[in-house]
N, C-alpha and C. Protein backbone atom coordinates (compact mmCIF):
# COMPACT_ATOMS: atom_id res chain seq x y z
N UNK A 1 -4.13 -11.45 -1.64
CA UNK A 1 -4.85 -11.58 -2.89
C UNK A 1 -4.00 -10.90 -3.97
N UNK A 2 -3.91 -11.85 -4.95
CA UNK A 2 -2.85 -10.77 -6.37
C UNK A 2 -3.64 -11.20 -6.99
N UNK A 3 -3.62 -9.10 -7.86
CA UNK A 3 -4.67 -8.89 -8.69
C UNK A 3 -3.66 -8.71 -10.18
N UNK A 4 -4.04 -8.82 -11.11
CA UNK A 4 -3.68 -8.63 -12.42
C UNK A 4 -4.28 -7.17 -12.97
N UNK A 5 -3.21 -6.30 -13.75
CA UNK A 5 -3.47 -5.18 -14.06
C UNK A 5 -5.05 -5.01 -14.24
N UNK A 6 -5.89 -5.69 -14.98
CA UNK A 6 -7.33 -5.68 -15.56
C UNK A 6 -8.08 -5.64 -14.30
N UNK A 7 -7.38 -6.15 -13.17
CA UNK A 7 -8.60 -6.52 -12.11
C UNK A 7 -8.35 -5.50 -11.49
N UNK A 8 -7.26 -4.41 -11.72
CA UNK A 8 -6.46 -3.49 -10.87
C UNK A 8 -7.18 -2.59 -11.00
N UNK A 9 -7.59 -2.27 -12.26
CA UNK A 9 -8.07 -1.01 -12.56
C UNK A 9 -9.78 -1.22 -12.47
N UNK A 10 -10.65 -2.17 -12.59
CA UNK A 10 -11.44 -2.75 -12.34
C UNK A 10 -11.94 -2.85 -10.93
N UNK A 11 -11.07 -3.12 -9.95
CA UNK A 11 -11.13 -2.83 -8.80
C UNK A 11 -11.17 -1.14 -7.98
N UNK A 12 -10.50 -0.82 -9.05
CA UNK A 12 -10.29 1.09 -8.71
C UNK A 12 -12.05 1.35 -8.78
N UNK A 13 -12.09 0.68 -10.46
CA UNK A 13 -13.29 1.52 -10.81
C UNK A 13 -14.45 0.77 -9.36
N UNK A 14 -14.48 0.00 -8.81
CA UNK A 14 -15.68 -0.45 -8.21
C UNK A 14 -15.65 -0.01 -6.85
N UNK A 15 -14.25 0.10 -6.43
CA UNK A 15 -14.32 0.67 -5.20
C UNK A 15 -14.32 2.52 -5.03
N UNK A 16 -14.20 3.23 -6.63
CA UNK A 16 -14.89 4.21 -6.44
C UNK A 16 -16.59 4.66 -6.73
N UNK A 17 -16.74 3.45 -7.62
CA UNK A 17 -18.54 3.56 -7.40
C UNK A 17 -19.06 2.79 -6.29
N UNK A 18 -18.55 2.34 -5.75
CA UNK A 18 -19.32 1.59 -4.15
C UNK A 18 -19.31 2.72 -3.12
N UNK A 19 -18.75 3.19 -3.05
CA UNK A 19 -18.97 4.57 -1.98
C UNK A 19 -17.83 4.77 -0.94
N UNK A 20 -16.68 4.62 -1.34
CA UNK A 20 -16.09 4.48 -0.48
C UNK A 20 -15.35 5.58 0.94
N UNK A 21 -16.33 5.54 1.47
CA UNK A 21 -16.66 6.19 2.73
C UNK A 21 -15.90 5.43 3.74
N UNK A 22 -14.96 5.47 4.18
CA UNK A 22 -14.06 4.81 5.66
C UNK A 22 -14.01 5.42 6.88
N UNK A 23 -15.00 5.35 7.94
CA UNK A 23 -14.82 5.87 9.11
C UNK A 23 -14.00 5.72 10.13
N UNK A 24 -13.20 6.78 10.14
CA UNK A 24 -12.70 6.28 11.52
C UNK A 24 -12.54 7.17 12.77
N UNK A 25 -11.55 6.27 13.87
CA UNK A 25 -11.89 6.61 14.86
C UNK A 25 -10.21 5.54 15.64
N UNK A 26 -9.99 6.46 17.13
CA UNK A 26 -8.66 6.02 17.42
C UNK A 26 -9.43 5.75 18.86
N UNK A 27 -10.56 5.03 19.19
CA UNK A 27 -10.67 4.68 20.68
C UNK A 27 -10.15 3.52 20.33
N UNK A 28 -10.23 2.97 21.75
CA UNK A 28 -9.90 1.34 21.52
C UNK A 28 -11.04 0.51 21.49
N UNK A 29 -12.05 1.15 22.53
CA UNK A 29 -13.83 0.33 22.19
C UNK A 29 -13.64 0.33 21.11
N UNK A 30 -13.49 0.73 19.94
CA UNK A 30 -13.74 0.60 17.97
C UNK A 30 -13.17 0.05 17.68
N UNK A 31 -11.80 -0.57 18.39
CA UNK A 31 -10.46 -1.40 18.18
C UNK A 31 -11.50 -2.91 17.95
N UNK A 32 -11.97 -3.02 19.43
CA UNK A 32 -12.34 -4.58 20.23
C UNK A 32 -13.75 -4.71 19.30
N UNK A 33 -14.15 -3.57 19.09
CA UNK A 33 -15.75 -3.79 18.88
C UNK A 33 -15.69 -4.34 17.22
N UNK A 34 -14.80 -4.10 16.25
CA UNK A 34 -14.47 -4.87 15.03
C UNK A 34 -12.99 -5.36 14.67
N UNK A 35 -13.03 -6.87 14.15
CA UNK A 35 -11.69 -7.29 14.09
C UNK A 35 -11.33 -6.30 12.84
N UNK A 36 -9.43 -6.72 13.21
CA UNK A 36 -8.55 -6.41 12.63
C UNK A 36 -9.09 -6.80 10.58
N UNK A 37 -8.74 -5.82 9.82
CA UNK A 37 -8.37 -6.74 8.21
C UNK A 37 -7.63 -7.45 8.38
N UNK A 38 -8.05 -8.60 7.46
CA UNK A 38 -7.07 -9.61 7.33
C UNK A 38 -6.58 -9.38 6.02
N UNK A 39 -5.57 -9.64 5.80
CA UNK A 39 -5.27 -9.89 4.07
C UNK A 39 -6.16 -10.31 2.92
N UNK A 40 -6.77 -12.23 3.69
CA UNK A 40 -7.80 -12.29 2.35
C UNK A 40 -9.01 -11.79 2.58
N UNK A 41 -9.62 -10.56 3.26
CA UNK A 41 -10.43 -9.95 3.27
C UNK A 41 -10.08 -8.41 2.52
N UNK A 42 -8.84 -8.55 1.85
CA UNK A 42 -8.55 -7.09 1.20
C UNK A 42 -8.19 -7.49 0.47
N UNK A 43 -8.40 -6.53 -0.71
CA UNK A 43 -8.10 -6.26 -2.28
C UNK A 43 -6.82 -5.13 -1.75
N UNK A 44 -5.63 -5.80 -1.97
CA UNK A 44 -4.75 -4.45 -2.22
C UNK A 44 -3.87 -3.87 -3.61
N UNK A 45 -4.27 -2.33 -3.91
CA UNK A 45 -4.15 -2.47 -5.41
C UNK A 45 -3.28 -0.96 -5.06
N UNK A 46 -2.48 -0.37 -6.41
CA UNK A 46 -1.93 0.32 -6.32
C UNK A 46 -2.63 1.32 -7.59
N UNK A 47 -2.59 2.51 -6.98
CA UNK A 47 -3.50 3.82 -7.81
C UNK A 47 -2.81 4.18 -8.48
N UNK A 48 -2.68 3.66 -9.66
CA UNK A 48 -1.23 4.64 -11.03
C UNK A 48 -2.31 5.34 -11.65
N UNK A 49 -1.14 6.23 -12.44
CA UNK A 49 -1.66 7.01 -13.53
C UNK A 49 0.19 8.19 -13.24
N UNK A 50 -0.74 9.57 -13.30
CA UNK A 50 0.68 10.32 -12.93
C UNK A 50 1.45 10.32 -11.77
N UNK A 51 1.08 10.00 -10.63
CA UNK A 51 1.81 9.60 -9.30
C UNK A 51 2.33 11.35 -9.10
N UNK A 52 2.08 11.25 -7.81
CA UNK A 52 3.09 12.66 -7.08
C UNK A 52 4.51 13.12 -7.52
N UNK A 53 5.19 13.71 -8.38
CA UNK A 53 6.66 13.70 -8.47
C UNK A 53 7.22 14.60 -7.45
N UNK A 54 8.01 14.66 -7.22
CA UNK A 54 9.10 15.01 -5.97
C UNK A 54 10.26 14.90 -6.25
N UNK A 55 11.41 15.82 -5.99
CA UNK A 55 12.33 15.72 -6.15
C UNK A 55 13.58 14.32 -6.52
N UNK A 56 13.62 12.90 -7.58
CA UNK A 56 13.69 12.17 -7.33
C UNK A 56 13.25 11.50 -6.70
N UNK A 57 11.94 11.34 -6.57
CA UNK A 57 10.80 10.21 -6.24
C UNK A 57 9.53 10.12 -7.14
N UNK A 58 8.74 9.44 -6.66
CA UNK A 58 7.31 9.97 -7.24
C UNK A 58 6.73 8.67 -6.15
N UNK A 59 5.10 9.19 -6.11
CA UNK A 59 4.57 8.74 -4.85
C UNK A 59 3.05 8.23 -5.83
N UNK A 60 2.50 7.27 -4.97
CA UNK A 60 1.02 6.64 -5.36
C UNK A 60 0.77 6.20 -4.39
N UNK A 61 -0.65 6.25 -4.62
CA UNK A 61 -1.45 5.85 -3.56
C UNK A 61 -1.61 4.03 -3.25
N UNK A 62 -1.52 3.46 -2.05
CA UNK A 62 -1.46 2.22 -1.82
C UNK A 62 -2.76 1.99 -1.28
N UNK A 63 -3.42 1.66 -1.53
CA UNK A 63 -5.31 1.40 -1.68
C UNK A 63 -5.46 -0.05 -1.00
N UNK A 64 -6.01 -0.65 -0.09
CA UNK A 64 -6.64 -1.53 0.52
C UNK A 64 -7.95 -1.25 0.64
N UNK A 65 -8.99 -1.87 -0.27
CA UNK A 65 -10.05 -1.98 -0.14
C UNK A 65 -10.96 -3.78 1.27
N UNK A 66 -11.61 -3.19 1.17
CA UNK A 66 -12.42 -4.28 2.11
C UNK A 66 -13.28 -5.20 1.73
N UNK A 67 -13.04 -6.28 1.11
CA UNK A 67 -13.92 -7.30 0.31
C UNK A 67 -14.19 -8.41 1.09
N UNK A 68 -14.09 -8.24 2.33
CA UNK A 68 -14.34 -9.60 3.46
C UNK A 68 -16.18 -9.56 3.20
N UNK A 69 -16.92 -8.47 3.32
CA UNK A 69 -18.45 -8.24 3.76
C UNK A 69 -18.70 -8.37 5.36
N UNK A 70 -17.77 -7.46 6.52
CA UNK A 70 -17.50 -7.38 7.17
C UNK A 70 -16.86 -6.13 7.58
N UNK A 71 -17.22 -5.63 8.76
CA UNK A 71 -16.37 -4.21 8.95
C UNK A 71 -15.30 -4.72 9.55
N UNK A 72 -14.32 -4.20 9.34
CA UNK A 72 -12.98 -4.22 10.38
C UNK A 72 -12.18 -3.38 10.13
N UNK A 73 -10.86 -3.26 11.14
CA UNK A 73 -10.18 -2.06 10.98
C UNK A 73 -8.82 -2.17 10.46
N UNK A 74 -8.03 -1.16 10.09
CA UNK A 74 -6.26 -1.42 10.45
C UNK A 74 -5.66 -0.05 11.18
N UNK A 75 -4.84 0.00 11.52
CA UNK A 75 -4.02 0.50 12.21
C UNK A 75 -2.60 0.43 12.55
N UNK A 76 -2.32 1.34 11.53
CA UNK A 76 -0.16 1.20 11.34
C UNK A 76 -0.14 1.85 9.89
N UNK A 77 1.41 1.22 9.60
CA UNK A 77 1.45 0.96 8.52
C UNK A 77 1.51 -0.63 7.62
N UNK A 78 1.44 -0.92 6.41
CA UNK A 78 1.79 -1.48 6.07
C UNK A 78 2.98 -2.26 5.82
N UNK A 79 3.47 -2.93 5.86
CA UNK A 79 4.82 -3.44 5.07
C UNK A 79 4.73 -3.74 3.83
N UNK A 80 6.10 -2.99 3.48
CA UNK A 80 6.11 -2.92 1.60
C UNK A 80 7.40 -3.23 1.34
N UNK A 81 7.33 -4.34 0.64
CA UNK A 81 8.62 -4.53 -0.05
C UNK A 81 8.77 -4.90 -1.79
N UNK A 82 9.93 -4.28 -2.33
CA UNK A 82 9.90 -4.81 -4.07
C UNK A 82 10.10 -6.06 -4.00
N UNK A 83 9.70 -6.66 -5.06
CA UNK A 83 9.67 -8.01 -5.26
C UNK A 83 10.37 -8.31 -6.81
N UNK A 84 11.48 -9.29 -6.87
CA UNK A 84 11.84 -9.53 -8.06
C UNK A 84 12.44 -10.67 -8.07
N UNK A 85 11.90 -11.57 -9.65
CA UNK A 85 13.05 -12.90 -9.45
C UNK A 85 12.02 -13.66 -8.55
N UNK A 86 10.69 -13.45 -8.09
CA UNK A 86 9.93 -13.80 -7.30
C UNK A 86 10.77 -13.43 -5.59
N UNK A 87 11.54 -13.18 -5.71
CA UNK A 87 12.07 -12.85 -3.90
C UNK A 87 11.91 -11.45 -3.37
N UNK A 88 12.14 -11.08 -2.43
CA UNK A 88 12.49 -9.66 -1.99
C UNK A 88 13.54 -8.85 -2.52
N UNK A 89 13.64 -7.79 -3.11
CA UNK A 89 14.39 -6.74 -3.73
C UNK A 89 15.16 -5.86 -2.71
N UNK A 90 15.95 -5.97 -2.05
CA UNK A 90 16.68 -4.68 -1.51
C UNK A 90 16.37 -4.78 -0.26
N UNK A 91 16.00 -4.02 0.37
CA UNK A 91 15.65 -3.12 1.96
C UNK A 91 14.07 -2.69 1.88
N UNK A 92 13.37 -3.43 2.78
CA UNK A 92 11.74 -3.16 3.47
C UNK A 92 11.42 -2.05 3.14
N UNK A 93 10.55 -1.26 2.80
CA UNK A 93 10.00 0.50 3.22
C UNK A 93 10.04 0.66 4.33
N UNK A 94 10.56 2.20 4.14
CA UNK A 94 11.02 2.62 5.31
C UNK A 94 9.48 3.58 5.99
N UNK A 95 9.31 4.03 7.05
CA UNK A 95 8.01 4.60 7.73
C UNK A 95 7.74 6.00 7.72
N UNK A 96 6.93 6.56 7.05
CA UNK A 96 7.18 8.00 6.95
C UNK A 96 6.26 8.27 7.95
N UNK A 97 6.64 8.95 9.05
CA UNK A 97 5.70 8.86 10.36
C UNK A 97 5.26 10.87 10.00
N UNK A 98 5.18 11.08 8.68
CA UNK A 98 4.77 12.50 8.87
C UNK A 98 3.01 12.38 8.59
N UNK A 99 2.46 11.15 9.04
CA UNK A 99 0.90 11.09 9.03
C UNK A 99 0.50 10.17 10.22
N UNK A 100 -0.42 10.62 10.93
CA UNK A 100 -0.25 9.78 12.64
C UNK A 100 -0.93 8.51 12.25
N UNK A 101 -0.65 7.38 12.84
CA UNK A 101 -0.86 6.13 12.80
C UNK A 101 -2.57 6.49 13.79
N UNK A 102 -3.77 5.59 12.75
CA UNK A 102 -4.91 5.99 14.00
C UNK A 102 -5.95 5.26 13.03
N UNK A 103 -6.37 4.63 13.85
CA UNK A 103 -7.53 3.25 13.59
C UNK A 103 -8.62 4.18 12.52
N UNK A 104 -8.41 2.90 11.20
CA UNK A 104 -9.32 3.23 10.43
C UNK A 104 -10.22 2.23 9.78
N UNK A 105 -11.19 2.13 10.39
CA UNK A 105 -12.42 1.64 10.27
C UNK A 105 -13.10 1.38 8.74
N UNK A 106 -13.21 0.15 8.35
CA UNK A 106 -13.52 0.12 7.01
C UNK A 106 -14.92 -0.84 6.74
N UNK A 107 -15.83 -0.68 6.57
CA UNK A 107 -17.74 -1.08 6.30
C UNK A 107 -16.95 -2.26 4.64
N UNK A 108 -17.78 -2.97 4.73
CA UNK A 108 -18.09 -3.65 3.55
C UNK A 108 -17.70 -2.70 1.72
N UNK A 109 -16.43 -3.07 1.17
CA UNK A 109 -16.69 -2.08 -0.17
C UNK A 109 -15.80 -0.89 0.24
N UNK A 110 -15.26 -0.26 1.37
CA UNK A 110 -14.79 0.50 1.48
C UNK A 110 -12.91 0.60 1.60
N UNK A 111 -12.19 1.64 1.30
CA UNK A 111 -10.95 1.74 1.03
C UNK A 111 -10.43 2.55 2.01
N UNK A 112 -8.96 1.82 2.54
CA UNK A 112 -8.40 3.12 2.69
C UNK A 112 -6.77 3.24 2.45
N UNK A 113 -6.58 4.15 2.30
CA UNK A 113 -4.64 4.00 1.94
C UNK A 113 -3.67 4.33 2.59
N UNK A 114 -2.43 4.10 1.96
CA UNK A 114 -1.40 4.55 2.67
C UNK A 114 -0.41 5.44 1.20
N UNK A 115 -0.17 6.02 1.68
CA UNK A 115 1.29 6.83 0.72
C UNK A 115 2.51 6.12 0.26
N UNK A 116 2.66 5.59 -0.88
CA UNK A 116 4.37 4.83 -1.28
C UNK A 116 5.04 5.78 -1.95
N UNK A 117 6.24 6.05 -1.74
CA UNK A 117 7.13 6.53 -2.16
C UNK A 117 8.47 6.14 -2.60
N UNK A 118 8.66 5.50 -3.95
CA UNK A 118 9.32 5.02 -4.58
C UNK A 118 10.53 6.03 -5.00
N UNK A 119 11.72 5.90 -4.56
CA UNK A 119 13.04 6.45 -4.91
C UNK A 119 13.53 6.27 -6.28
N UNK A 120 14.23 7.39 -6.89
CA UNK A 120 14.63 6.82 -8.37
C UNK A 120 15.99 6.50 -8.03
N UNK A 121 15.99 4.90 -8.20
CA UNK A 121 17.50 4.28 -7.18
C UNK A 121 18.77 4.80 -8.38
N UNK A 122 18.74 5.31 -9.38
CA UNK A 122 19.52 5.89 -9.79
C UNK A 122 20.95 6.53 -9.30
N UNK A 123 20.20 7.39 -8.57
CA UNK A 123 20.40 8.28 -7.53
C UNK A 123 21.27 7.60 -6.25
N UNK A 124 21.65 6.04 -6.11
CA UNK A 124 22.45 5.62 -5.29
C UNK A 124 23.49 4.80 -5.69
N UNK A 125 24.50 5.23 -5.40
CA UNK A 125 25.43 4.61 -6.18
C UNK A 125 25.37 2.79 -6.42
N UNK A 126 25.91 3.05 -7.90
CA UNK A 126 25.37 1.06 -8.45
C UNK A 126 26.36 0.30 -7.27
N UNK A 127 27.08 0.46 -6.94
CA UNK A 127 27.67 -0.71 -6.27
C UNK A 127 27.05 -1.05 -4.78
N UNK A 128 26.69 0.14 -4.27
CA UNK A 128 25.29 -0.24 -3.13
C UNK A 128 23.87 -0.60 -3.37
N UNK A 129 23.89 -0.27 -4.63
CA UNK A 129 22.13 -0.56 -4.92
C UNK A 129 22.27 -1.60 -5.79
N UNK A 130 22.50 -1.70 -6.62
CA UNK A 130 22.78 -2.96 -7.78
C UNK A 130 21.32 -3.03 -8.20
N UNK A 131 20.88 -1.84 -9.06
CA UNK A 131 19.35 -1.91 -9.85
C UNK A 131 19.27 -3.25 -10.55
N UNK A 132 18.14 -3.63 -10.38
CA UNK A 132 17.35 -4.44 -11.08
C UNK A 132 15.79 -4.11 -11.39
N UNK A 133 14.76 -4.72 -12.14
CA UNK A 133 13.71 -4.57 -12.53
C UNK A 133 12.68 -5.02 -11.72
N UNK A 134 11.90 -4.60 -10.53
CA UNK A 134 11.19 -5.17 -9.69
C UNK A 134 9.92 -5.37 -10.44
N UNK A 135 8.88 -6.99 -10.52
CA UNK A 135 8.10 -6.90 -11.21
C UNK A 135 6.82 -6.89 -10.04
N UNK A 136 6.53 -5.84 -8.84
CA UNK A 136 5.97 -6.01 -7.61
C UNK A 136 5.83 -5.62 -6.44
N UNK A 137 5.18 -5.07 -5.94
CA UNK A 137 5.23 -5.29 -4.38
C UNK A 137 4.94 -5.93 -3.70
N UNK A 138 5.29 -6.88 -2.33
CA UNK A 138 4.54 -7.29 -1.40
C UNK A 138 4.34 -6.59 -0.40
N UNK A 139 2.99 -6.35 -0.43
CA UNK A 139 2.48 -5.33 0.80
C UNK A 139 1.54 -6.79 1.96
N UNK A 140 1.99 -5.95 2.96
CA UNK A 140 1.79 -7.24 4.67
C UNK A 140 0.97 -6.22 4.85
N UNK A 141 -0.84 -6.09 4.96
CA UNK A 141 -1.60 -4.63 5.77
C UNK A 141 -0.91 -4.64 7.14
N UNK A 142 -1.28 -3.68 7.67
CA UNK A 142 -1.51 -3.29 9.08
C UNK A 142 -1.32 -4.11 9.97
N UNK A 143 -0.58 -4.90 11.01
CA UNK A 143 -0.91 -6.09 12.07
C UNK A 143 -0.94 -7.47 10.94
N UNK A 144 -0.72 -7.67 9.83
CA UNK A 144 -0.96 -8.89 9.06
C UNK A 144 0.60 -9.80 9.30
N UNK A 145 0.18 -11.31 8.60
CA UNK A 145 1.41 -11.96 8.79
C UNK A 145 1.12 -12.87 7.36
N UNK A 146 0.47 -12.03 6.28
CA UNK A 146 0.18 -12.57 5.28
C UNK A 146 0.36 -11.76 4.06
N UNK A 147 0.93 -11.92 2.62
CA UNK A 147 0.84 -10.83 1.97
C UNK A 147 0.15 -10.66 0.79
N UNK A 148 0.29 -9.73 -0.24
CA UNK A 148 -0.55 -9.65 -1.30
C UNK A 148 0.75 -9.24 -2.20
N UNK A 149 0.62 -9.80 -2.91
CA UNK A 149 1.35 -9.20 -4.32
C UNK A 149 1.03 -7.90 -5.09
N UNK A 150 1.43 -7.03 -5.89
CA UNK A 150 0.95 -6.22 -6.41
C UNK A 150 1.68 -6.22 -7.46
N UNK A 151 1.32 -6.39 -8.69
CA UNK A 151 2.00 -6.09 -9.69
C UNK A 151 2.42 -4.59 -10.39
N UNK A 152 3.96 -4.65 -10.05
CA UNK A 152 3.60 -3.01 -10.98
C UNK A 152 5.40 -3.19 -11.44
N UNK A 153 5.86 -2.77 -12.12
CA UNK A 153 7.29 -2.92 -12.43
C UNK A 153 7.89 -1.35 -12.57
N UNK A 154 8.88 -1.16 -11.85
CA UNK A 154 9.74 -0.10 -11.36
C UNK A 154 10.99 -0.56 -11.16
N UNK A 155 12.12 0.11 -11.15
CA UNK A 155 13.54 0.10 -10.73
C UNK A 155 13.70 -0.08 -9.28
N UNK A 156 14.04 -1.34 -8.84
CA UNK A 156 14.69 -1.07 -7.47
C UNK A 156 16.14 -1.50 -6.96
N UNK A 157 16.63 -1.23 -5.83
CA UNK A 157 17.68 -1.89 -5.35
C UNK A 157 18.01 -3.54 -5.19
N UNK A 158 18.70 -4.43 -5.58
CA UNK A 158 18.70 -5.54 -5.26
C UNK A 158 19.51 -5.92 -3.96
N UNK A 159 20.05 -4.76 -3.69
CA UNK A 159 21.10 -5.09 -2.49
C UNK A 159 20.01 -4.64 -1.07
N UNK A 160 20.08 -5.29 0.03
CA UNK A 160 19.89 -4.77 1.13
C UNK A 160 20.81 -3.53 1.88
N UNK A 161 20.25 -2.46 2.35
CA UNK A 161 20.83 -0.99 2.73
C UNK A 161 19.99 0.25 2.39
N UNK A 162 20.27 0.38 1.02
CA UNK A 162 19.55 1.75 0.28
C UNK A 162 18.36 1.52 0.80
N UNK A 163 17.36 2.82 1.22
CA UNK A 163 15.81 2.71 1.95
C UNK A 163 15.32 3.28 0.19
N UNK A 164 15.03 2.71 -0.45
CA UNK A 164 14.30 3.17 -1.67
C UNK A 164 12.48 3.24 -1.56
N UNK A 165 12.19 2.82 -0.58
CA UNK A 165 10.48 3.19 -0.35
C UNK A 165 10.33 3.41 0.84
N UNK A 166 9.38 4.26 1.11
CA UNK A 166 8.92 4.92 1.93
C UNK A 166 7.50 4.48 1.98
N UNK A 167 6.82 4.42 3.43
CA UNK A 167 5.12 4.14 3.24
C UNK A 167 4.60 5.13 4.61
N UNK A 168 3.81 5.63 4.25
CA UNK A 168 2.87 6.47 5.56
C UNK A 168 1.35 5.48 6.40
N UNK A 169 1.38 5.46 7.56
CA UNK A 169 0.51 5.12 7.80
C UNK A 169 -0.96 5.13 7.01
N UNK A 170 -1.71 4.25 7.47
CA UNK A 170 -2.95 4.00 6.42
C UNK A 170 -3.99 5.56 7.38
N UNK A 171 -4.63 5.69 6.42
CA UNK A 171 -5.66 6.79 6.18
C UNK A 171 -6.69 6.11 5.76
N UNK A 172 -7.99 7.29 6.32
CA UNK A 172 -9.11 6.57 5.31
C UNK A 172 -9.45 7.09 3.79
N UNK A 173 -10.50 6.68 3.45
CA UNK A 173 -10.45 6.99 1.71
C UNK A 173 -9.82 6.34 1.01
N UNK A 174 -10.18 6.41 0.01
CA UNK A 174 -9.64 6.14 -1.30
C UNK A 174 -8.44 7.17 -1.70
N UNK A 175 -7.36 7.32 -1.77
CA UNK A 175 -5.80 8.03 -1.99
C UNK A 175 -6.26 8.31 -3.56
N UNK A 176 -6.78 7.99 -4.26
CA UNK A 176 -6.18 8.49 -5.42
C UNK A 176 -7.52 9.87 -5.68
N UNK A 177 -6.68 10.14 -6.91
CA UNK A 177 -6.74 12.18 -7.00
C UNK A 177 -8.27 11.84 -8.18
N UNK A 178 -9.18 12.86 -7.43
CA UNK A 178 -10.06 12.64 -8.19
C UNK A 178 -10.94 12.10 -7.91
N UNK A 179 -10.88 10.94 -6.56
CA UNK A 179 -12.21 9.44 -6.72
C UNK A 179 -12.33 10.31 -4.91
N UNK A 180 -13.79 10.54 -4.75
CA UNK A 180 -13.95 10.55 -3.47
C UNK A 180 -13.37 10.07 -2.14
């Protein structure tokens, strides 16, 4: 599903007044007992405003809400890649395994995220990175073979090599600072 900035923030606002409460749980009975998200059962939107800064990075929250009207789960990470020129930008996100991968259970209306961490490709030399203007992400959820667009425009690598994003397994909640 690609959302347009208006629906982006629109979507923030509804999936923090819907309640977004995400239970989870790492048996596998909770695995079998609700399917997997699918893509067009998620809204996936990206939480801007000030973003985490870090030493040459800065980080936001990657938000998959649940708009099927159906519980189901994910489990992993996502796949994230920049998008520019309408194609793929550079090198996949890379896996920041410093948050354990573990089934998260999402009710009707509810969110949960993962961590992106966007590199300031600056920082790699132009003849390996060859910056360009990414107008995007395509994020694949959890187990998906389908993607969502995300509009957001940042600097990325056009060359394949440089790891310029980083993504952490999905969590429950809503990621961004402030919204329950």
């Amino acid at each position: 599903m690609t959302w347009s900035m208006p629906k982006l923030l629109a979507g923030a606002l509804v999936a923090a007044v819907a309640g977004t409460a995400a239970g989870s749980t790492t048996s596998a009975a909770a695995q079998t007992a609700t399917p997997r998200c699918t893509t067009a059962g998620l809204a996936v939107w990206l939480g801007v405003g000030p973003g985490g800064a870090a030493a040459g990075s800065t980080s936001y929250p990657l938000e998959l809400t649940n708009v099927s009207g159906r519980t189901c789960h994910l489990l992993g990470f996502p796949g994230v890649s920049a998008v520019a020129g309408g194609a793929q930008a550079g090198s996949a996100a890379g896996r920041d395994s410093s948050v354990p991968a573990r089934t998260v259970t999402l009710k009707p209306g509810a969110s949960a995220h993962a961590v992106l961490r966007i590199a300031d490709v600056s920082a790699f030399p132009p003849a390996t990175c060859r910056p360009v203007r990414a107008a995007g992400l395509r994020v694949y959820p959890p187990g998906a073979f389908r993607s969502a667009v995300v509009p957001f425009r940042f600097r990325a690598c056009s060359r394949k090599g440089p790891v310029f994003l980083d993504v952490t397994a999905v969590q429950p909640r809503v990621g961004v600072p402030g919204h329950p």
